[in-house]
C-alpha atoms as a PDB file:
ATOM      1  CA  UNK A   1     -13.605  -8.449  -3.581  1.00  0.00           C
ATOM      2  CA  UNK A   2     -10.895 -10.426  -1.342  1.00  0.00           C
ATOM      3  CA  UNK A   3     -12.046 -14.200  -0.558  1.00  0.00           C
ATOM      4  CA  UNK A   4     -12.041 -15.221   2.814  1.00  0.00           C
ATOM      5  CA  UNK A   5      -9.008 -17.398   2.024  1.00  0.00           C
ATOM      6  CA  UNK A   6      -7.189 -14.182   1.466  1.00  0.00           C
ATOM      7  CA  UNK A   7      -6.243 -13.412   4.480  1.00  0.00           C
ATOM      8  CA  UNK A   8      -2.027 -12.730   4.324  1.00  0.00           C
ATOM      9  CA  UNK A   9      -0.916  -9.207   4.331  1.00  0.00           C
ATOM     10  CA  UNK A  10       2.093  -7.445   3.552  1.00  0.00           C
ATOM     11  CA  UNK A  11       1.981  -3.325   4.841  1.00  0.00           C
ATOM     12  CA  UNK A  12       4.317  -0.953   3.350  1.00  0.00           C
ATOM     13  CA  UNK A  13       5.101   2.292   5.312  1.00  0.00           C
ATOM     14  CA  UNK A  14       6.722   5.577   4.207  1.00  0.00           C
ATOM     15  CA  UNK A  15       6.793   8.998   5.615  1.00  0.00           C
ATOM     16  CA  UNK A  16       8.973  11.384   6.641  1.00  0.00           C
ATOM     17  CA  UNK A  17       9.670  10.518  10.481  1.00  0.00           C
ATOM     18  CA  UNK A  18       9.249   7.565  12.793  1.00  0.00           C
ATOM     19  CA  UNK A  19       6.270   9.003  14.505  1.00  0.00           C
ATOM     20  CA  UNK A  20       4.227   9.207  10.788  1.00  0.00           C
ATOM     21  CA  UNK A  21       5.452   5.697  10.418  1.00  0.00           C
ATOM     22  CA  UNK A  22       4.319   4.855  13.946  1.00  0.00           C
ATOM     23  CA  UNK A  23       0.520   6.221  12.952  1.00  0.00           C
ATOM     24  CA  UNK A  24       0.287   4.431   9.480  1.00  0.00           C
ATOM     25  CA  UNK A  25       1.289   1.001  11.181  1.00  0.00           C
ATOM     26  CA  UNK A  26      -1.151   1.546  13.886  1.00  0.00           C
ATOM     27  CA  UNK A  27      -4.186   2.450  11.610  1.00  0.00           C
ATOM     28  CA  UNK A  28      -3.063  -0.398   9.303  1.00  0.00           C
ATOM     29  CA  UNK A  29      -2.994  -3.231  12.298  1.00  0.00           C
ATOM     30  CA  UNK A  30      -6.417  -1.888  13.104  1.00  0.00           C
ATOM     31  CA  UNK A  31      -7.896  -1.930   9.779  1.00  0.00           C
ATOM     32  CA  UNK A  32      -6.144  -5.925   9.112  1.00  0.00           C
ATOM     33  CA  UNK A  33      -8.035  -6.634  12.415  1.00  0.00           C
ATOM     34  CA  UNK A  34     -11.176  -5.655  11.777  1.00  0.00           C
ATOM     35  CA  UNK A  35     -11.193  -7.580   8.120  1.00  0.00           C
ATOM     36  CA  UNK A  36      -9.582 -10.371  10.259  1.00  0.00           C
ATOM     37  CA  UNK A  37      -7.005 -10.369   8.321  1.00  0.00           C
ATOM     38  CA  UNK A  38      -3.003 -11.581   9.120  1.00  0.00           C
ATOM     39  CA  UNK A  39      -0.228  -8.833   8.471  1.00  0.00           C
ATOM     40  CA  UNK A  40       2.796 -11.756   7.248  1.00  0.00           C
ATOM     41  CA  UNK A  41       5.334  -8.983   6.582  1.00  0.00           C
ATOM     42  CA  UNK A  42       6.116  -5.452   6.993  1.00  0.00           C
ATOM     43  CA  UNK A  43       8.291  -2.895   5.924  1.00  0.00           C
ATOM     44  CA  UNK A  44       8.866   0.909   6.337  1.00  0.00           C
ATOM     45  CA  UNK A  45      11.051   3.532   4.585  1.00  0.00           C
ATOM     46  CA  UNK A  46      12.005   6.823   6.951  1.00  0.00           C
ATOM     47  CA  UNK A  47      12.758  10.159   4.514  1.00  0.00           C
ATOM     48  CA  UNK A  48      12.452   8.638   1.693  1.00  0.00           C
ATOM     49  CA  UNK A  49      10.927  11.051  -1.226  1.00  0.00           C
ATOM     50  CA  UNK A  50       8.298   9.329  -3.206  1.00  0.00           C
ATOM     51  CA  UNK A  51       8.680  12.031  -5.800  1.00  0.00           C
ATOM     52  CA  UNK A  52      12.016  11.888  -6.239  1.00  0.00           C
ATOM     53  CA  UNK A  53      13.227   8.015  -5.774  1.00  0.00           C
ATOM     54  CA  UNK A  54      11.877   6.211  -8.845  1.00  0.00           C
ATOM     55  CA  UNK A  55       9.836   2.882  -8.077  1.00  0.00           C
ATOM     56  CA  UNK A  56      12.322   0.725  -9.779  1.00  0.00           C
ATOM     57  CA  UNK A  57      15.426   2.470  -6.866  1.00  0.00           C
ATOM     58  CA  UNK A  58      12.786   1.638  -3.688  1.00  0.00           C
ATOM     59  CA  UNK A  59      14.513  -0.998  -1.852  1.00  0.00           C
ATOM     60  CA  UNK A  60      11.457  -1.846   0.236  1.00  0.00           C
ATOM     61  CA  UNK A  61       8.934  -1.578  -2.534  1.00  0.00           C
ATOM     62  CA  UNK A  62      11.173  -4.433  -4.749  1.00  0.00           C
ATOM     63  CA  UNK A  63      11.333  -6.727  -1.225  1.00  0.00           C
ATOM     64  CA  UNK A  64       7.856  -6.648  -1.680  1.00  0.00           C
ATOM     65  CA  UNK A  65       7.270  -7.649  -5.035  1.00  0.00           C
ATOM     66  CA  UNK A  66       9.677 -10.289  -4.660  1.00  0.00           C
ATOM     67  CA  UNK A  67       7.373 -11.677  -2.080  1.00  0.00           C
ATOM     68  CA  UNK A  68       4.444 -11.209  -4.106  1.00  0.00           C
ATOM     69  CA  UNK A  69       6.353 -13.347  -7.095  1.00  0.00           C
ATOM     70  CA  UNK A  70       6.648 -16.246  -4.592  1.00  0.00           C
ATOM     71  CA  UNK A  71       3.394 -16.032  -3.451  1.00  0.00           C
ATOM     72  CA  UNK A  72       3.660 -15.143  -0.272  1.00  0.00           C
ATOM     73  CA  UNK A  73       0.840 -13.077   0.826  1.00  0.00           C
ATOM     74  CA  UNK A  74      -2.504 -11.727  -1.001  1.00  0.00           C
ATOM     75  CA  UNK A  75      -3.153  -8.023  -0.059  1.00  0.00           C
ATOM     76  CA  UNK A  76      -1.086  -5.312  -0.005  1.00  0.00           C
ATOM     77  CA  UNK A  77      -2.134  -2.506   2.573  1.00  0.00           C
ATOM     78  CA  UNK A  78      -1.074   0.972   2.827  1.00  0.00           C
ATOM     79  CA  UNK A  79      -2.381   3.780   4.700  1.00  0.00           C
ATOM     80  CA  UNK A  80      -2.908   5.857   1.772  1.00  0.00           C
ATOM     81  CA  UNK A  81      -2.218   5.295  -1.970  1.00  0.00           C
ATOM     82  CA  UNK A  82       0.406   7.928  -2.101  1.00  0.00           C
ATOM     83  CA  UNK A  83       2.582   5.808   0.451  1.00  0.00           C
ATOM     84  CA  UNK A  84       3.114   3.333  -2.901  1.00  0.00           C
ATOM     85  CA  UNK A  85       4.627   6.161  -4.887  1.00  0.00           C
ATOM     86  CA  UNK A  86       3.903   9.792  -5.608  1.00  0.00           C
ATOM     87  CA  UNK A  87       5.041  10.278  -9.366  1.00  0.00           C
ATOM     88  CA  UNK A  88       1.617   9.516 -11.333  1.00  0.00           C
ATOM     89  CA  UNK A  89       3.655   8.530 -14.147  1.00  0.00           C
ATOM     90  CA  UNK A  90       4.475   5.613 -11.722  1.00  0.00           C
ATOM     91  CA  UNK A  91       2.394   5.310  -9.273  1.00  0.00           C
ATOM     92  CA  UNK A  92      -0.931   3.568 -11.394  1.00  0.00           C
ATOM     93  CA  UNK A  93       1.656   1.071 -12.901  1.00  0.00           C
ATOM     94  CA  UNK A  94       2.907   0.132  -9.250  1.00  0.00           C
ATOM     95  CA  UNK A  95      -0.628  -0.929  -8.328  1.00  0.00           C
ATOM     96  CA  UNK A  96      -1.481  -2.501 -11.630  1.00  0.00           C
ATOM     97  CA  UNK A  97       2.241  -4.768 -11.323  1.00  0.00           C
ATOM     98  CA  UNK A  98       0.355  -6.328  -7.887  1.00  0.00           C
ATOM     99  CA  UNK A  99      -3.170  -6.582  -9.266  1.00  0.00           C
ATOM    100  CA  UNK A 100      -2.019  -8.393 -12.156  1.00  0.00           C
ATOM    101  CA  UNK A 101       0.095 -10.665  -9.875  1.00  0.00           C
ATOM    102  CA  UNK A 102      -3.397 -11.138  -8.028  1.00  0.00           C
ATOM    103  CA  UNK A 103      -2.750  -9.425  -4.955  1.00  0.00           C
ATOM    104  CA  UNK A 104      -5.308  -6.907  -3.891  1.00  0.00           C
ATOM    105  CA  UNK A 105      -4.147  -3.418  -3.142  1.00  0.00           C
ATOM    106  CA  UNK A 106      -5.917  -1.727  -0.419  1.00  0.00           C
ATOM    107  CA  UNK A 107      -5.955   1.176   1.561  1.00  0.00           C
ATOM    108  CA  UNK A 108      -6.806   2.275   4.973  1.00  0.00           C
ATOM    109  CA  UNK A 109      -7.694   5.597   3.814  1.00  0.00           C
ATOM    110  CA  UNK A 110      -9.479   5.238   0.634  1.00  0.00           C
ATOM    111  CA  UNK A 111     -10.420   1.400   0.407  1.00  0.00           C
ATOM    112  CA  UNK A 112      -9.192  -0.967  -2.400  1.00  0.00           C
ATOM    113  CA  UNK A 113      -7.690  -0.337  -5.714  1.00  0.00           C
ATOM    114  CA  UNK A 114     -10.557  -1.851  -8.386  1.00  0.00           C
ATOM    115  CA  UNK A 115      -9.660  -2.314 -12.327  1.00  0.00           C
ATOM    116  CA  UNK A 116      -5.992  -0.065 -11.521  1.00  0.00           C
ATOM    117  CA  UNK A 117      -8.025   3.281 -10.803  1.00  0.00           C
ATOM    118  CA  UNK A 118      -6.165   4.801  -7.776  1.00  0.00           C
ATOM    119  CA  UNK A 119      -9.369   6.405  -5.591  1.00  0.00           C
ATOM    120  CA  UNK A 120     -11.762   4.808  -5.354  1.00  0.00           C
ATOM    121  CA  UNK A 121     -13.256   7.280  -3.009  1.00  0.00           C
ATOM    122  CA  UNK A 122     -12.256  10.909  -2.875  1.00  0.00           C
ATOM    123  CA  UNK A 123      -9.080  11.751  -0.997  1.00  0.00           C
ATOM    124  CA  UNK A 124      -9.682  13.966   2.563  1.00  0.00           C
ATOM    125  CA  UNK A 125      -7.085  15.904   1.057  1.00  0.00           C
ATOM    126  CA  UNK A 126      -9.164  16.713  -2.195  1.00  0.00           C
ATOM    127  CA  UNK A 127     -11.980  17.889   0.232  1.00  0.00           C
ATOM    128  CA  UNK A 128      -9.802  19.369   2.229  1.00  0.00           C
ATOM    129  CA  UNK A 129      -9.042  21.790  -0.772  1.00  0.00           C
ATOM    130  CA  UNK A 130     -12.955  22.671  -1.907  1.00  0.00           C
END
């Protein structure tokens, strides 16, 4: 659970156009609002493929940790998990590199990330497919 002194927030976006982009920084304002939280930085990567740009070659994504190294916010929002990365063999590891640095990984979509396990709800999207 985040302490009520955690209150900075970095938001990553990705998708494939400005509008998606658009809708995942509006949902994420909204959701850092209601927790009363402050959104310190922000940053957003247009057409880039999660599945085929490896964590490590994510410009955005190492700006990020290099903020998290100097300490300069607690909780890393995203709209969805998949916006971190969408290679599994990468994507767990992404989320355990900020929980280990004790930032909290959270999602608009599916809540926060607890002990490294990616959902901890089910996705609309798995529903979506019963």
């Amino acid at each position: 659970m985040v302490s009520k002194m955690a209150e900075r927030v970095y938001c990553l976006y990705r998708g494939k156009d400005q509008e998606s982009i658009l809708m995942q920084k509006n949902a994420c304002h909204d959701f850092a609002e209601k927790k009363g939280w402050n959104i310190v930085g922000e940053e957003q990567e247009i057409g880039v493929s999660g599945y085929k740009v490896s964590a490590d070659d994510l410009v955005k994504l190492q700006r990020i940790r290099k903020a998290a190294e100097q300490g300069e916010f607690d909780i890393l929002l995203v709209f969805m998990y998949d916006r971190l990365g969408r290679n599994l063999n990468e994507t767990p590891f992404i989320a355990e590199w900020f929980t280990k640095k004790g930032i909290h990984v959270w999602s608009v979509y599916e809540g926060e990330i607890i002990d490294c396990l990616l959902y901890t709800s089910p996705s609309p999207r798995d529903t979506e497919r019963s």
